[in-house]
N, C-alpha and C. Protein backbone atom coordinates (compact mmCIF):
# COMPACT_ATOMS: atom_id res chain seq x y z
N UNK A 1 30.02 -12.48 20.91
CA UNK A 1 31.42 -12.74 21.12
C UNK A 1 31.96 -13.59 19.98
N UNK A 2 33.29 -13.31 19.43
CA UNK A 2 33.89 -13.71 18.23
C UNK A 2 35.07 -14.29 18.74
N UNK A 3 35.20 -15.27 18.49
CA UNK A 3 37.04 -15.64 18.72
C UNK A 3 37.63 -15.35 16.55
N UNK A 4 39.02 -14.61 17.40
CA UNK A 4 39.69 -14.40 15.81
C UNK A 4 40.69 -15.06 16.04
N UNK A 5 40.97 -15.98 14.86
CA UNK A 5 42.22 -16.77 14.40
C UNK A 5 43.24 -15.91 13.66
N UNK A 6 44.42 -15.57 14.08
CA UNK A 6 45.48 -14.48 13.80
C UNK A 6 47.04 -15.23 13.53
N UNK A 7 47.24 -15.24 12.57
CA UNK A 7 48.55 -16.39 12.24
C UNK A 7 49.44 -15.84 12.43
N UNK A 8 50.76 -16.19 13.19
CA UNK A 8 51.76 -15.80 13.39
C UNK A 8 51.23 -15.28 15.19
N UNK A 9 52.47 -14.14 15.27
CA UNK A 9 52.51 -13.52 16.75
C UNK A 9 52.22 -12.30 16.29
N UNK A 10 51.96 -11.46 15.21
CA UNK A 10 52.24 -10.21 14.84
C UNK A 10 50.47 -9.88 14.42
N UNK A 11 49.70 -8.94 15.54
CA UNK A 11 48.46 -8.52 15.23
C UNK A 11 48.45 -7.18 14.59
N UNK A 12 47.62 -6.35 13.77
CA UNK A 12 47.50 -5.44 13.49
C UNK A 12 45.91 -4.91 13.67
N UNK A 13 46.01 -4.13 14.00
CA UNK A 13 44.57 -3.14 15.24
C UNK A 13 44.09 -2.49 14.30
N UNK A 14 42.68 -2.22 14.02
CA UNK A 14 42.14 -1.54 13.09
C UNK A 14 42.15 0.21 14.24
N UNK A 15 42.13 1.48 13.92
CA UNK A 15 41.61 2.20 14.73
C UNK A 15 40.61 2.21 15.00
N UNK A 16 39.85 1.61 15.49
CA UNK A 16 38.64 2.11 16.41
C UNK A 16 38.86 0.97 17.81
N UNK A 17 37.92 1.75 18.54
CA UNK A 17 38.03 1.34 19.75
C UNK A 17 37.40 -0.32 20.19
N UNK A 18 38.17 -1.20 20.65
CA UNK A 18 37.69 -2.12 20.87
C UNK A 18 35.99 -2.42 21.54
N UNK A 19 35.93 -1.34 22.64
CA UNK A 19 34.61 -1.72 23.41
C UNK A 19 33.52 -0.88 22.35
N UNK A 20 33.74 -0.12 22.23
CA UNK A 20 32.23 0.46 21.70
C UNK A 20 32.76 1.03 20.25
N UNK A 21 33.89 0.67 19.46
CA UNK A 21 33.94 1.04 17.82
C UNK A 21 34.19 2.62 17.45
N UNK A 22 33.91 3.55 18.44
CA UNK A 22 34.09 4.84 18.28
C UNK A 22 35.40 4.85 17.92
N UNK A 23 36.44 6.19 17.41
CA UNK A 23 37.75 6.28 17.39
C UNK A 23 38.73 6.06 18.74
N UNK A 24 39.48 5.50 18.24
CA UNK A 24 40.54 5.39 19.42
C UNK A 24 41.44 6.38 19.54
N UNK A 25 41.92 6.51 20.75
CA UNK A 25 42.68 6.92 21.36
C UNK A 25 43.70 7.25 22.26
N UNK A 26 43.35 6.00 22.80
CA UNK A 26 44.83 5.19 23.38
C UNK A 26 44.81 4.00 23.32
N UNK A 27 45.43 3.27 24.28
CA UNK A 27 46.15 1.67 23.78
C UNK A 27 45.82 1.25 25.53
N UNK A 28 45.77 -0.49 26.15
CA UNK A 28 45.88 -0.18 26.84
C UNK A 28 46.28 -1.88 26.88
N UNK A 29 47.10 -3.00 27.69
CA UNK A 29 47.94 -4.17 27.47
C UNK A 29 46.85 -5.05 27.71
N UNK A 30 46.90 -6.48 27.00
CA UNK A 30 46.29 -7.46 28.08
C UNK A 30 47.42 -8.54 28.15
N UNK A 31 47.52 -9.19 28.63
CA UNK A 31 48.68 -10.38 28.96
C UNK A 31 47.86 -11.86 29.45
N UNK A 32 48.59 -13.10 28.71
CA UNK A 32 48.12 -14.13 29.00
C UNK A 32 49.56 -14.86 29.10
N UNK A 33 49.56 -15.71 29.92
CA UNK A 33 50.84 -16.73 30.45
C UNK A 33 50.43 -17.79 30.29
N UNK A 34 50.90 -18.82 29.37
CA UNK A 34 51.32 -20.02 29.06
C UNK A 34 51.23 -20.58 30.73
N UNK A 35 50.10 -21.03 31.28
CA UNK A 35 50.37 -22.10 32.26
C UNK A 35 50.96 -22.95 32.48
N UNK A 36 50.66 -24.00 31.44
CA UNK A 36 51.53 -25.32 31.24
C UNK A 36 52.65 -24.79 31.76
N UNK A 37 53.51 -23.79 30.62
CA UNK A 37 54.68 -23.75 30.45
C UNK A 37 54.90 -23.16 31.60
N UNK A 38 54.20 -22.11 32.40
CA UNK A 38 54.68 -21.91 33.68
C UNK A 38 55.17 -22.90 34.99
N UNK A 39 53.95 -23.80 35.11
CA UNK A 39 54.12 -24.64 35.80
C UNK A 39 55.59 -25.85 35.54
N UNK A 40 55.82 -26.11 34.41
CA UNK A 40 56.94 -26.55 34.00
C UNK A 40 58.24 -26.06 34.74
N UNK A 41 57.95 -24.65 34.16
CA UNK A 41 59.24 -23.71 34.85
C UNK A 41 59.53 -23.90 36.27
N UNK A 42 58.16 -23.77 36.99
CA UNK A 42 58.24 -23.70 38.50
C UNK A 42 58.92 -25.43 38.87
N UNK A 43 58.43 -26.15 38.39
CA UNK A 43 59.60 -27.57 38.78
C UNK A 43 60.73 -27.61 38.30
N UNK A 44 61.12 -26.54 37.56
CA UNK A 44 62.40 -26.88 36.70
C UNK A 44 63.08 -25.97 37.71
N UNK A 45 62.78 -24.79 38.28
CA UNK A 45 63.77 -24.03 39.50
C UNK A 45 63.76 -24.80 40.81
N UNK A 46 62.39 -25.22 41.36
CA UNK A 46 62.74 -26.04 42.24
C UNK A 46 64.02 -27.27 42.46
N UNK A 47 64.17 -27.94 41.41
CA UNK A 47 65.05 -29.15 40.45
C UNK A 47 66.42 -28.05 40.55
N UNK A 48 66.26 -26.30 40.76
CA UNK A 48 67.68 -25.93 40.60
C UNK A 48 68.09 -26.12 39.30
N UNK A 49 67.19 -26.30 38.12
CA UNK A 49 67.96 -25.77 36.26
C UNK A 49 68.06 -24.31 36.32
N UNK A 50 68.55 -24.08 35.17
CA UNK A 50 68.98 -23.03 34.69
C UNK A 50 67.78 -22.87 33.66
N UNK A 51 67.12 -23.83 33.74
CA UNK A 51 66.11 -23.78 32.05
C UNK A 51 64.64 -23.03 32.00
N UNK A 52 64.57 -23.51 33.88
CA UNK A 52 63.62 -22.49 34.26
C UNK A 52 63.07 -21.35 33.50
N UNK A 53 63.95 -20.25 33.28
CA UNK A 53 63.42 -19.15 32.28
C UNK A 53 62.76 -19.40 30.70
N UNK A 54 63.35 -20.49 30.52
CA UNK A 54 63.04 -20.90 28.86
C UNK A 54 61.85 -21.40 28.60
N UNK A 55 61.85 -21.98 29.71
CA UNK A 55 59.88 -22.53 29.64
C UNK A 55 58.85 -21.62 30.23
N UNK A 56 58.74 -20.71 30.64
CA UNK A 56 57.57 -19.31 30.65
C UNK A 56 57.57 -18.62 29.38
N UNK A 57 56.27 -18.80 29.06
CA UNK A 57 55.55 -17.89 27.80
C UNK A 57 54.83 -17.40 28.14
N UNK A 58 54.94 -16.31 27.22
CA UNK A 58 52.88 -15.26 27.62
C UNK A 58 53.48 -14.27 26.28
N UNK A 59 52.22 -13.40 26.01
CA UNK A 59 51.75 -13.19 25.24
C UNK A 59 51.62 -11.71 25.72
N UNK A 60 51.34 -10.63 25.46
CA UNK A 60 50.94 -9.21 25.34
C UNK A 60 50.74 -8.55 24.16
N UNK A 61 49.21 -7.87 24.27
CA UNK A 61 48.52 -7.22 23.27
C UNK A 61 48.81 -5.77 23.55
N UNK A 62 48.59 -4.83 22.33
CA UNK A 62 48.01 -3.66 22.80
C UNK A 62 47.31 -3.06 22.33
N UNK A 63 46.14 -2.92 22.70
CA UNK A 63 44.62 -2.87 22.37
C UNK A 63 43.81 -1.14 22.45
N UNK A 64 43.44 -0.98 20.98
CA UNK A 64 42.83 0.49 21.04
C UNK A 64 41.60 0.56 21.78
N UNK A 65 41.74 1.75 22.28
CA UNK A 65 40.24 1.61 23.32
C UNK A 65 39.92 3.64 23.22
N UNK A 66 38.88 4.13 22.82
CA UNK A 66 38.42 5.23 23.42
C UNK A 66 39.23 5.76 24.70
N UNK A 67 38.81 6.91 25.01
CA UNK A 67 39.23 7.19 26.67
C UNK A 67 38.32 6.78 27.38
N UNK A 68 36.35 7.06 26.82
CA UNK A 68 35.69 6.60 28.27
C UNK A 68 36.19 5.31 28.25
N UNK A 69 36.25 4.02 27.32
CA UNK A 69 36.23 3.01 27.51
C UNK A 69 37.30 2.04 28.58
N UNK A 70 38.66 3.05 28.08
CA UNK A 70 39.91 3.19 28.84
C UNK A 70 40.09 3.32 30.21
N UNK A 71 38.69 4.42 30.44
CA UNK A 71 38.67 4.79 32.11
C UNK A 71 37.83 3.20 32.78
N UNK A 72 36.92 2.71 32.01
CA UNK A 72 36.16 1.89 32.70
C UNK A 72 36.59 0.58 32.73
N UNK A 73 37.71 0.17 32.00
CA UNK A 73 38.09 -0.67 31.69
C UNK A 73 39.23 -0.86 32.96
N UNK A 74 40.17 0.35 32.93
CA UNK A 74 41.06 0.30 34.37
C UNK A 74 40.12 0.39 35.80
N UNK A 75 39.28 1.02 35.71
CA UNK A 75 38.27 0.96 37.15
C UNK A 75 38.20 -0.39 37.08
N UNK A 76 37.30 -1.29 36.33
CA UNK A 76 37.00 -2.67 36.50
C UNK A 76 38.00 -3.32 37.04
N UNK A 77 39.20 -3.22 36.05
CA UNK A 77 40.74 -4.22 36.45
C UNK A 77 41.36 -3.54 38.13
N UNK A 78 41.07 -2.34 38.15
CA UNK A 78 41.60 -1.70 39.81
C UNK A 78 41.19 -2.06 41.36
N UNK A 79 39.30 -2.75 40.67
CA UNK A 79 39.18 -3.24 41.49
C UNK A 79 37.40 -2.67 41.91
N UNK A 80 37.24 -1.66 41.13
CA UNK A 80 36.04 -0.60 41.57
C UNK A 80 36.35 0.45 42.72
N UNK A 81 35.27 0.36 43.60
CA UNK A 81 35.32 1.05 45.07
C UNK A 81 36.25 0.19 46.15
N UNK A 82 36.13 -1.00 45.97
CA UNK A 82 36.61 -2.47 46.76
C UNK A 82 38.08 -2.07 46.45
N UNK A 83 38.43 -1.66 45.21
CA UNK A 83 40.10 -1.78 44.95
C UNK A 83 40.40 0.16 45.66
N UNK A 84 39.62 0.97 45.52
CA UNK A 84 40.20 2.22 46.20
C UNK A 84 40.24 2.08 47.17
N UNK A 85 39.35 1.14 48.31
CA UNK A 85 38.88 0.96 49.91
C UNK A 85 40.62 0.10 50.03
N UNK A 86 41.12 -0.85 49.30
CA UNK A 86 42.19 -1.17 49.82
C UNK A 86 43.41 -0.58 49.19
N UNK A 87 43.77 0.37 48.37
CA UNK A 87 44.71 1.44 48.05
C UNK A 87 44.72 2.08 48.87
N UNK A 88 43.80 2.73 49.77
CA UNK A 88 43.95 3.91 50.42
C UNK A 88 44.87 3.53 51.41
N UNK A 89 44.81 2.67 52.62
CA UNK A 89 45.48 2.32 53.72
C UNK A 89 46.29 1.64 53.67
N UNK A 90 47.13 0.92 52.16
CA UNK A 90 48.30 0.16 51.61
C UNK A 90 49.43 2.08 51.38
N UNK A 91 48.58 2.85 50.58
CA UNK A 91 49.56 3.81 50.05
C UNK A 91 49.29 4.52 51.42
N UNK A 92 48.97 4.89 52.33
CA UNK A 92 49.02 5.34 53.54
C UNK A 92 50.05 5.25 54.57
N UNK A 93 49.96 3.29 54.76
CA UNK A 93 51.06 3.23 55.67
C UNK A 93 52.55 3.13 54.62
N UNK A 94 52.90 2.82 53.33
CA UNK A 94 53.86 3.26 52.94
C UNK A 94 54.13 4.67 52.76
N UNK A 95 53.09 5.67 52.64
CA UNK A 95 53.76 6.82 52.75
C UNK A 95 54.26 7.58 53.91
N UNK A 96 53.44 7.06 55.37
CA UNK A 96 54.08 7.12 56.56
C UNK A 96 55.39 6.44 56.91
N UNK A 97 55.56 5.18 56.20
CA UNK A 97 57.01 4.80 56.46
C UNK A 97 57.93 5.30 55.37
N UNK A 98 57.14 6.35 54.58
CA UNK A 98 58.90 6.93 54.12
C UNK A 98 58.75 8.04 54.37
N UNK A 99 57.81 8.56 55.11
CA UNK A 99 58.02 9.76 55.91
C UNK A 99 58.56 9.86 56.94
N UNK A 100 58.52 8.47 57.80
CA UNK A 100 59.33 8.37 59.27
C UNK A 100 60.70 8.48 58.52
N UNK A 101 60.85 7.33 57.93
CA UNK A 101 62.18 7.63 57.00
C UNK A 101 63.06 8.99 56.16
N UNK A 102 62.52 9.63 55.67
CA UNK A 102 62.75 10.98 55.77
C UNK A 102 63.09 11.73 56.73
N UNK A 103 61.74 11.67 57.93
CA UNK A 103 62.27 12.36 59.34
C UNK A 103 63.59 12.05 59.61
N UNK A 104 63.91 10.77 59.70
CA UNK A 104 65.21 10.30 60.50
C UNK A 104 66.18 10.80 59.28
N UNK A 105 66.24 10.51 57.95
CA UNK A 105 67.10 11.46 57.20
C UNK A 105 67.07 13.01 57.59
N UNK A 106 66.08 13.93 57.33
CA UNK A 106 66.24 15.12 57.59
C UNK A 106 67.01 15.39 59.46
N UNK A 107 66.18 14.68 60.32
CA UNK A 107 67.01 14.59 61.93
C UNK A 107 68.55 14.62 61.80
N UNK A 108 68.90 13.59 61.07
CA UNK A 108 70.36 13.11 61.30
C UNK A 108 71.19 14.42 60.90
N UNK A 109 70.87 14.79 59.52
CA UNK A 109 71.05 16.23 58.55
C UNK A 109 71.53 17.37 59.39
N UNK A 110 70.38 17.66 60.15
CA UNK A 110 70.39 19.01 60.77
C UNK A 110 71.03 19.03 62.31
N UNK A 111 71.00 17.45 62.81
CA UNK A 111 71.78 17.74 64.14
C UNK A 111 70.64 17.61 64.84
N UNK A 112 69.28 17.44 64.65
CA UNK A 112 68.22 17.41 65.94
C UNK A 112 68.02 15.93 65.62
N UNK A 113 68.18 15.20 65.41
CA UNK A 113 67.51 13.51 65.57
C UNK A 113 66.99 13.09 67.12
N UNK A 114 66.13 12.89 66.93
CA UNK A 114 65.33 12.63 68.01
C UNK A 114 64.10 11.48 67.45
N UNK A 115 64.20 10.48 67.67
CA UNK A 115 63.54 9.09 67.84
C UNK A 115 62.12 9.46 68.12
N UNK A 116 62.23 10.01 69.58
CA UNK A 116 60.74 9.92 70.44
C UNK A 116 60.08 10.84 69.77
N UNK A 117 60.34 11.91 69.01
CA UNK A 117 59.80 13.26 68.06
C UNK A 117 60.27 13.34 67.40
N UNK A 118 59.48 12.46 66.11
CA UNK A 118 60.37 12.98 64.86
C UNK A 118 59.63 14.11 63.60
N UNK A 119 60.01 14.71 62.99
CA UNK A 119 59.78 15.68 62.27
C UNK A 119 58.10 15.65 61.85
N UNK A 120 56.88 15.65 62.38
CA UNK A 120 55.52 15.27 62.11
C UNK A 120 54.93 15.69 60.46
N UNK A 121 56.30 16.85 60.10
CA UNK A 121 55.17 17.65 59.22
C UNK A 121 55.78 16.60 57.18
N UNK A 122 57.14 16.16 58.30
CA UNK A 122 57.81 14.94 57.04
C UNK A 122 56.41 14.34 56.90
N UNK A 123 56.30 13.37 58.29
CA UNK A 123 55.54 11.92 58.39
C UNK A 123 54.35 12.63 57.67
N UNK A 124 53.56 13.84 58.44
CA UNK A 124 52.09 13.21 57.21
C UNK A 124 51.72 14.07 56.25
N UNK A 125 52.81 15.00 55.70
CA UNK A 125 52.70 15.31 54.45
C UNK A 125 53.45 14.04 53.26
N UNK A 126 53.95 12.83 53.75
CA UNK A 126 54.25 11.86 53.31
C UNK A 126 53.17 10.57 53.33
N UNK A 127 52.51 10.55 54.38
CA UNK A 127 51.27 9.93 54.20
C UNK A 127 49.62 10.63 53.60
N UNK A 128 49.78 11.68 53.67
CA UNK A 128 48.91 12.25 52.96
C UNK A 128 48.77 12.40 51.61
N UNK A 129 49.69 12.50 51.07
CA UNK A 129 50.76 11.69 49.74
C UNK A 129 50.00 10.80 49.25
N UNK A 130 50.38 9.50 50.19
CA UNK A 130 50.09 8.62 49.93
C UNK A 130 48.67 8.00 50.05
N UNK A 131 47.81 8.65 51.16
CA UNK A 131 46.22 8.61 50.56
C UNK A 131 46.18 9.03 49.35
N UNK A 132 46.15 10.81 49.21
CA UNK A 132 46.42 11.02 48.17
C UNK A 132 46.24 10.20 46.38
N UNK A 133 47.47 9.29 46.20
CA UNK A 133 47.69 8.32 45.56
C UNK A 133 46.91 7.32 45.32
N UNK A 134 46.40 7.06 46.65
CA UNK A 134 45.40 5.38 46.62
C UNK A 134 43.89 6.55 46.13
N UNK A 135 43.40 7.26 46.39
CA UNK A 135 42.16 7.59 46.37
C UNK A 135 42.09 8.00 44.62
N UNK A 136 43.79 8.40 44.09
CA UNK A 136 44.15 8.89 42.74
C UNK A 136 42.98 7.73 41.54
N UNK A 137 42.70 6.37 42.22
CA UNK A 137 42.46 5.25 41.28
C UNK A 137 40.96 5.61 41.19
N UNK A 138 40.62 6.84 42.06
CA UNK A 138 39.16 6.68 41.59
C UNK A 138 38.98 7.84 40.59
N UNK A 139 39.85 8.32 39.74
CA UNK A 139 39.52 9.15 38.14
C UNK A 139 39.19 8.20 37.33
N UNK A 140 39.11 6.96 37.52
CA UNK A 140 39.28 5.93 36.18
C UNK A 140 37.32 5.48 36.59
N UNK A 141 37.35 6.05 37.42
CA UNK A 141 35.40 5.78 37.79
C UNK A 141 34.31 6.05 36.71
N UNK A 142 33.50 5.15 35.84
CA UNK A 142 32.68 5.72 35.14
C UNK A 142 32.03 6.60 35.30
N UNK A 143 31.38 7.31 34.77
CA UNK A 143 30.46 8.71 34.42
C UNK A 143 29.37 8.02 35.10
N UNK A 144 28.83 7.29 34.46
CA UNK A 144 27.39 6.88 34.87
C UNK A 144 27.26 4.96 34.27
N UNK A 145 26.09 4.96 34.36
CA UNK A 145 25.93 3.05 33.72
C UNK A 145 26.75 3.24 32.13
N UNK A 146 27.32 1.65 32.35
CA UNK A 146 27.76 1.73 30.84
C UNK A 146 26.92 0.78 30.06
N UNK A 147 26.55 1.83 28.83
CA UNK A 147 25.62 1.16 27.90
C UNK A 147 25.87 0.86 26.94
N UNK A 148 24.98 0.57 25.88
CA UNK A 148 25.52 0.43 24.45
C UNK A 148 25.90 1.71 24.26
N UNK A 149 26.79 1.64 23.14
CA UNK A 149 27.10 0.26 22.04
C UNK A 149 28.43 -0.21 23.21
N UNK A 150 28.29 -0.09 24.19
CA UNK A 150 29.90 -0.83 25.12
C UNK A 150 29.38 -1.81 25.23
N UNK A 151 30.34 -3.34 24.72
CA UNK A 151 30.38 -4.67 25.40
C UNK A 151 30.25 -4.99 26.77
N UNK A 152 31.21 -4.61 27.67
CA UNK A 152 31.00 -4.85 28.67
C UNK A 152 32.12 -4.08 29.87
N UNK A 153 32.09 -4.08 31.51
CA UNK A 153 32.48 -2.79 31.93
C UNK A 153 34.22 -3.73 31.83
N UNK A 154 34.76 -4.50 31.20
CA UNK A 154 36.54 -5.67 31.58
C UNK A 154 36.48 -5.04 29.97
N UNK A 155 38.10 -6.05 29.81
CA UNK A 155 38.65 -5.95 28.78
C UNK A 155 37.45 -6.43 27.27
N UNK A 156 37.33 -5.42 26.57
CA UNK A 156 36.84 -6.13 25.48
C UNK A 156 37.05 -7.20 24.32
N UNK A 157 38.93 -7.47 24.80
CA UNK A 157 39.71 -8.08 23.87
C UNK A 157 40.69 -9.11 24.90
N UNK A 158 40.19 -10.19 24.81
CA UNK A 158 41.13 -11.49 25.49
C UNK A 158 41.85 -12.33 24.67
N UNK A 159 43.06 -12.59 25.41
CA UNK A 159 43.77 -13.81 24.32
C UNK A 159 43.29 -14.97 24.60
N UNK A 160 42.84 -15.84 23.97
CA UNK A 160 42.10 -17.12 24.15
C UNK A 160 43.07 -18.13 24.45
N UNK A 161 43.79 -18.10 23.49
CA UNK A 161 45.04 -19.27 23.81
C UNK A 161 46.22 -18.47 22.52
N UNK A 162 47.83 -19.08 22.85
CA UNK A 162 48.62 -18.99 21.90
C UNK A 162 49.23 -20.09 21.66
N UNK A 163 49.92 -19.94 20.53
CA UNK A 163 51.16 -20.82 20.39
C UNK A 163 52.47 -20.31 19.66
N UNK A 164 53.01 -20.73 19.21
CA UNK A 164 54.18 -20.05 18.00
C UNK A 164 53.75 -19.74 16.28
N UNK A 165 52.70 -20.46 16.43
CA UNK A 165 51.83 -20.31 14.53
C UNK A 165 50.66 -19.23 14.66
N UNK A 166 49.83 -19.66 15.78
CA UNK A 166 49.12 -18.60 15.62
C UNK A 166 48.52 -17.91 17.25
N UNK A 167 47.78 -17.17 16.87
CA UNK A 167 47.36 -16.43 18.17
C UNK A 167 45.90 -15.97 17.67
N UNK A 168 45.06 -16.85 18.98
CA UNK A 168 43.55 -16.71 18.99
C UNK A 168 42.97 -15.49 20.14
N UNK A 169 42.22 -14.66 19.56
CA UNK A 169 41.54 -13.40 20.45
C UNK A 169 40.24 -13.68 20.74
N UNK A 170 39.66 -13.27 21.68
CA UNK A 170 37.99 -13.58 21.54
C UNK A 170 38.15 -12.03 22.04
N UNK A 171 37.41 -11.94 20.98
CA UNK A 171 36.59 -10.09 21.18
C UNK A 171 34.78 -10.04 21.13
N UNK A 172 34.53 -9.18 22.61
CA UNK A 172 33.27 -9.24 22.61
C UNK A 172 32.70 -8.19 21.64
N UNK A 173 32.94 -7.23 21.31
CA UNK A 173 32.57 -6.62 20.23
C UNK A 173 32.32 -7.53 18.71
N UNK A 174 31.52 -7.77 18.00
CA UNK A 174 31.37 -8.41 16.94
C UNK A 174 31.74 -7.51 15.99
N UNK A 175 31.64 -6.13 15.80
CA UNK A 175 32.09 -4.98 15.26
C UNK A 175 33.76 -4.59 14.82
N UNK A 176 34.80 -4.82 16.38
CA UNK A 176 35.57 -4.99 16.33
C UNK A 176 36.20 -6.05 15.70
N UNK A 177 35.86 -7.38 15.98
CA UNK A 177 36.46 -8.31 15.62
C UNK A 177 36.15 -8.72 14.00
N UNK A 178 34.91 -8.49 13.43
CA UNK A 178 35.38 -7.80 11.94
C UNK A 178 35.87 -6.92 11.43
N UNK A 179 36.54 -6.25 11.87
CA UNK A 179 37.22 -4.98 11.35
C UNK A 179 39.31 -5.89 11.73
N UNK A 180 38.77 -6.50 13.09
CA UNK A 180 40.71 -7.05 13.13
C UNK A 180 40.17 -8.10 11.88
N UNK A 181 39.59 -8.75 11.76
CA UNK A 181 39.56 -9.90 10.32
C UNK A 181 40.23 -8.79 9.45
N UNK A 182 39.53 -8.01 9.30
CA UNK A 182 39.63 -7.19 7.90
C UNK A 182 41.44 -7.00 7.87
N UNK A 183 41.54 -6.09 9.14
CA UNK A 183 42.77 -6.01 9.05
C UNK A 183 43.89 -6.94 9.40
N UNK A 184 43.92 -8.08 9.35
CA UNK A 184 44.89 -9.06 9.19
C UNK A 184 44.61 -9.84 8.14
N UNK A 185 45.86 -10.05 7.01
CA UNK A 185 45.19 -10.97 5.92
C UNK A 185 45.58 -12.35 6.36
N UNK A 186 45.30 -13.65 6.14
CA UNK A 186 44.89 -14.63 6.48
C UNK A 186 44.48 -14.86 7.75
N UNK A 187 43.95 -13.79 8.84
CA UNK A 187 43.11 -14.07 10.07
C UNK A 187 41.46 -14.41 9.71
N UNK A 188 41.29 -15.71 10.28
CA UNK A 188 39.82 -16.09 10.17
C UNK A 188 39.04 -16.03 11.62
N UNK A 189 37.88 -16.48 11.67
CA UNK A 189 36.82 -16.37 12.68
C UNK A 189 37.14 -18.36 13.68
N UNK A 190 37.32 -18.22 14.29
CA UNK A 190 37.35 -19.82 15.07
C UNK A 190 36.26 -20.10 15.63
N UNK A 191 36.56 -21.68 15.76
CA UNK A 191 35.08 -22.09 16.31
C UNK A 191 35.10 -22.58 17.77
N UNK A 192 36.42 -22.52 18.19
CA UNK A 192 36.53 -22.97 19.43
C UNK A 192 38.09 -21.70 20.46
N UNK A 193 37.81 -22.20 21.06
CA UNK A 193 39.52 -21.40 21.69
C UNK A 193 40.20 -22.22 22.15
């Protein structure tokens, strides 16, 4: 693991893929929020300022990654099996309540509204939908174990800390993070975050 020292706010991405160096092929965000400055904010709305907004910072990357790396990287952040087990019955009962909702739109529509029977084939072709949807998070499921040359199954690229001069990354790839040296001129290697 490398932390890179990156001056200014403005990074430039070598193409290859952060986790395992192969070519990239898509992009995918990481975001870090200024705590301090959050917490600031949050007493400054309580207090009723207006200034509130001025003191939240954060930061967003966007980071080349392969596709397998891409898929394993959103599985990890989704949650795994643990994050589909609670998608399924979140997008479930919202798709049943905008299927009841529908029913009672289509009821009102046609002149049959009826409360005690409402349209069944709305409700669970609207919740079926919505399983559907929650079970959708398990395409992002690895193939099999992830091995080398992959860092690891999370983001391969974290913001360590920012400020307004510069912006520090720790990338677990050692590969990657000489190649962002390369491609930023005055970005160096840090010794701390």
């Amino acid at each position: 693991m490398k932390l890179v020292r990156v001056p200014g706010e403005e990074v430039k991405y070598p193409s290859i893929c952060a986790c395992c160096t192969a070519q990239a092929t898509t992009t995918l965000q990481v975001r870090k929020e200024d705590l301090a400055g959050l917490a600031k904010a949050g007493l400054l709305a309580a207090g009723g300022s207006g200034m509130a907004g001025l003191m939240r910072d954060s930061r967003k990357l966007t980071i080349p990654y392969c596709l397998a790396c891409s898929n394993h990287i959103r599985w990890k952040r989704s949650g795994g099996w643990l994050g589909v087990a609670l998608h399924v019955p979140v997008n479930a009962f919202f798709g049943l309540l905008l299927g009841f909702i529908l029913a009672l739109f289509v009821g009102a529509a046609t002149g049959n509204l009826d409360l005690d029977h409402p349209n069944w084939f709305i409700v669970g072709g609207c919740g079926a939908i919505g399983v559907g949807l929650g079970l959708g998070t398990s395409r992002w499921r690895p193939k099999g174990p992830i091995v080398r040359p992959h860092t690891r199954e999370g983001d391969a690229v974290e913001i360590a800390r920012f400020s307004e001069a510069e912006l520090v990354v720790r990338c677990h790839n050692d590969g990657f993070a000489a190649k962002l040296l390369e491609t930023n001129p005055g970005a160096a290697f840090s010794r701390s975050a």
